[in-house]
C-alpha atoms as a PDB file:
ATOM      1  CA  UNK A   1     145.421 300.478-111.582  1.00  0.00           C
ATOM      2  CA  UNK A   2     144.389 297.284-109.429  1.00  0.00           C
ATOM      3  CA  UNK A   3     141.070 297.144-107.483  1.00  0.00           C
ATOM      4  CA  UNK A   4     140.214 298.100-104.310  1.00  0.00           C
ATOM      5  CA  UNK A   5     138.356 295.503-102.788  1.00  0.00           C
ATOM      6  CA  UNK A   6     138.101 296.775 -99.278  1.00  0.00           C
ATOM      7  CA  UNK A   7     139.060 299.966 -97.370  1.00  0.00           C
ATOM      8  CA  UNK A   8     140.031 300.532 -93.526  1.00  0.00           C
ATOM      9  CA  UNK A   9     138.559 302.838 -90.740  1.00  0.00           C
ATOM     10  CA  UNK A  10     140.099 303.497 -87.539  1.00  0.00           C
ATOM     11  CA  UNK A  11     139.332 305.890 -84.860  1.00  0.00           C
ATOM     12  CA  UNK A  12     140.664 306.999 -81.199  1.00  0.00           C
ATOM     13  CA  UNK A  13     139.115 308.631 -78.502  1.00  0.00           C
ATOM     14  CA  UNK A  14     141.934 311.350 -78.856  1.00  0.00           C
ATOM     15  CA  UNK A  15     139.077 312.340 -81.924  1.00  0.00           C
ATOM     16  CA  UNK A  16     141.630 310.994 -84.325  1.00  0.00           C
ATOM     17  CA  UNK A  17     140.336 309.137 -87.352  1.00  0.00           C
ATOM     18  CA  UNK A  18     141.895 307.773 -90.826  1.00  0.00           C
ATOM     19  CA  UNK A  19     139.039 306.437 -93.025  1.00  0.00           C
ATOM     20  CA  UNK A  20     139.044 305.042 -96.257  1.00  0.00           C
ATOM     21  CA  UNK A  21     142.283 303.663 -96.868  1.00  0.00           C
ATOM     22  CA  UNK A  22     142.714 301.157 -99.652  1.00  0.00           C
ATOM     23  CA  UNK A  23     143.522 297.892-100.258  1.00  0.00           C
ATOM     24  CA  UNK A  24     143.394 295.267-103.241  1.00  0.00           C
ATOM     25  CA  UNK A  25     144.331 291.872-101.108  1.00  0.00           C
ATOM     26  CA  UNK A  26     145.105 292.519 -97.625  1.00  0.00           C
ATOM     27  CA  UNK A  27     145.381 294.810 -94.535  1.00  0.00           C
ATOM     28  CA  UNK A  28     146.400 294.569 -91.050  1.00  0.00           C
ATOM     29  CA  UNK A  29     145.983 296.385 -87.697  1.00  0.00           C
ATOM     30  CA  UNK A  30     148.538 296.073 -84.748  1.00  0.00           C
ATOM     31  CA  UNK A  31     147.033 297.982 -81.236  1.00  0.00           C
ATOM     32  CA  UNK A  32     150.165 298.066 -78.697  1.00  0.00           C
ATOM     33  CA  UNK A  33     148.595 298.187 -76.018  1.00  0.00           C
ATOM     34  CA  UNK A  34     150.855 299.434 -72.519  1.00  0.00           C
ATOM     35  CA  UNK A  35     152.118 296.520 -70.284  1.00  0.00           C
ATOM     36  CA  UNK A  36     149.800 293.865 -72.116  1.00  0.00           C
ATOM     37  CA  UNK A  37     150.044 291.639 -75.008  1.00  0.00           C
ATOM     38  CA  UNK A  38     149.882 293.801 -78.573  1.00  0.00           C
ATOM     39  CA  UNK A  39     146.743 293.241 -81.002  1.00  0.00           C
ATOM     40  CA  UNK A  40     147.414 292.527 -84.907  1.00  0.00           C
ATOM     41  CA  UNK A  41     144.227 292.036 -86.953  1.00  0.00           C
ATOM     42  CA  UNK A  42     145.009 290.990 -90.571  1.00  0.00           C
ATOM     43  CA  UNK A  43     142.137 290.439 -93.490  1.00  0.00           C
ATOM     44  CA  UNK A  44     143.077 288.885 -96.961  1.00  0.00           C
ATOM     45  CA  UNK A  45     140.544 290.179 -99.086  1.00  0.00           C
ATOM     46  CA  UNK A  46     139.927 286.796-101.051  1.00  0.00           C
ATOM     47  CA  UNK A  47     136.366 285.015-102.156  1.00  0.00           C
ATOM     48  CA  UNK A  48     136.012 283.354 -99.046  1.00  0.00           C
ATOM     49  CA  UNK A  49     138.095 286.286 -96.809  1.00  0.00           C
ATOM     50  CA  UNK A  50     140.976 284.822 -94.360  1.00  0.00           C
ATOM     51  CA  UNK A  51     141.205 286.390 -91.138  1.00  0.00           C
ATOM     52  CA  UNK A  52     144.415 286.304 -88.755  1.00  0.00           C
ATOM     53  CA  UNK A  53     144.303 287.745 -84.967  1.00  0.00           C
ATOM     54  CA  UNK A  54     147.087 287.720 -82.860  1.00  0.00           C
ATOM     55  CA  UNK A  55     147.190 288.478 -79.046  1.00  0.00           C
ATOM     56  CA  UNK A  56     150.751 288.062 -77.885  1.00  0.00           C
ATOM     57  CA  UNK A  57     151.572 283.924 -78.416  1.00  0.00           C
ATOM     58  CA  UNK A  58     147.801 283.121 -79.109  1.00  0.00           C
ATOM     59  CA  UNK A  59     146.829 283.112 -82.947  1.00  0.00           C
ATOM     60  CA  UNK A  60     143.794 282.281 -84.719  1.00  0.00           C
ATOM     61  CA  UNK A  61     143.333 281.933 -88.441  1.00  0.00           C
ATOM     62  CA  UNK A  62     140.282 281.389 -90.518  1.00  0.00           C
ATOM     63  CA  UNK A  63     137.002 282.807 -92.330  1.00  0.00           C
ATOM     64  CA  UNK A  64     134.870 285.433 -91.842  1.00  0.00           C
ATOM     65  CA  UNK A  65     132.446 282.682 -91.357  1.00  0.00           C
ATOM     66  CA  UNK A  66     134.471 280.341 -89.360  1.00  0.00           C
ATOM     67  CA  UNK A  67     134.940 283.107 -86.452  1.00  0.00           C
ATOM     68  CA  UNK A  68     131.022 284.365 -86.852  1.00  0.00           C
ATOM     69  CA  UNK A  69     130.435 280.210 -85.602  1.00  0.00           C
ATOM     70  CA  UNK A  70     132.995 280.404 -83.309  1.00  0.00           C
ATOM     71  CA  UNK A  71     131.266 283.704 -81.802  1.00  0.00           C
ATOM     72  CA  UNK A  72     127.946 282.183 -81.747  1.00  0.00           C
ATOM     73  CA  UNK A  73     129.347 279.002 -80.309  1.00  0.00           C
ATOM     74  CA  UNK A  74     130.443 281.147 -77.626  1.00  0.00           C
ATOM     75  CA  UNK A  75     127.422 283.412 -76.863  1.00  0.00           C
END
């Protein structure tokens, strides 16, 4: 059986929730959100872990670390 080196939450305010799925390398989250652009989140769990956003035809791709500086470059 192969690790699990991460899991995923997600929640609604419908009181839905899924929590604790499972995942060796990588996951993703896509929000369609009504008459606006959809959201996809993905996270490749490596040493250094890649993230990847999407919002419609704007994409970003880096570290955890990378977007943390870009956040506090921002605030």
């Amino acid at each position: 059986m192969s690790d699990i080196k991460m899991t995923a939450e997600i929640r609604t305010d419908y009181d839905c929730e899924v929590v604790g799925l499972p995942s060796e390398m990588w996951a993703e989250c896509v929000m369609k959100i009504q008459d606006s652009d959809d959201f996809h989140f993905e996270i490749i769990a490596e040493k250094r872990p890649v993230i990847h956003i999407v919002i419609g035809d704007v994409q970003w791709k880096g570290t955890i670390e990378g977007l943390k500086q870009q956040l506090k470059d921002k605030a």
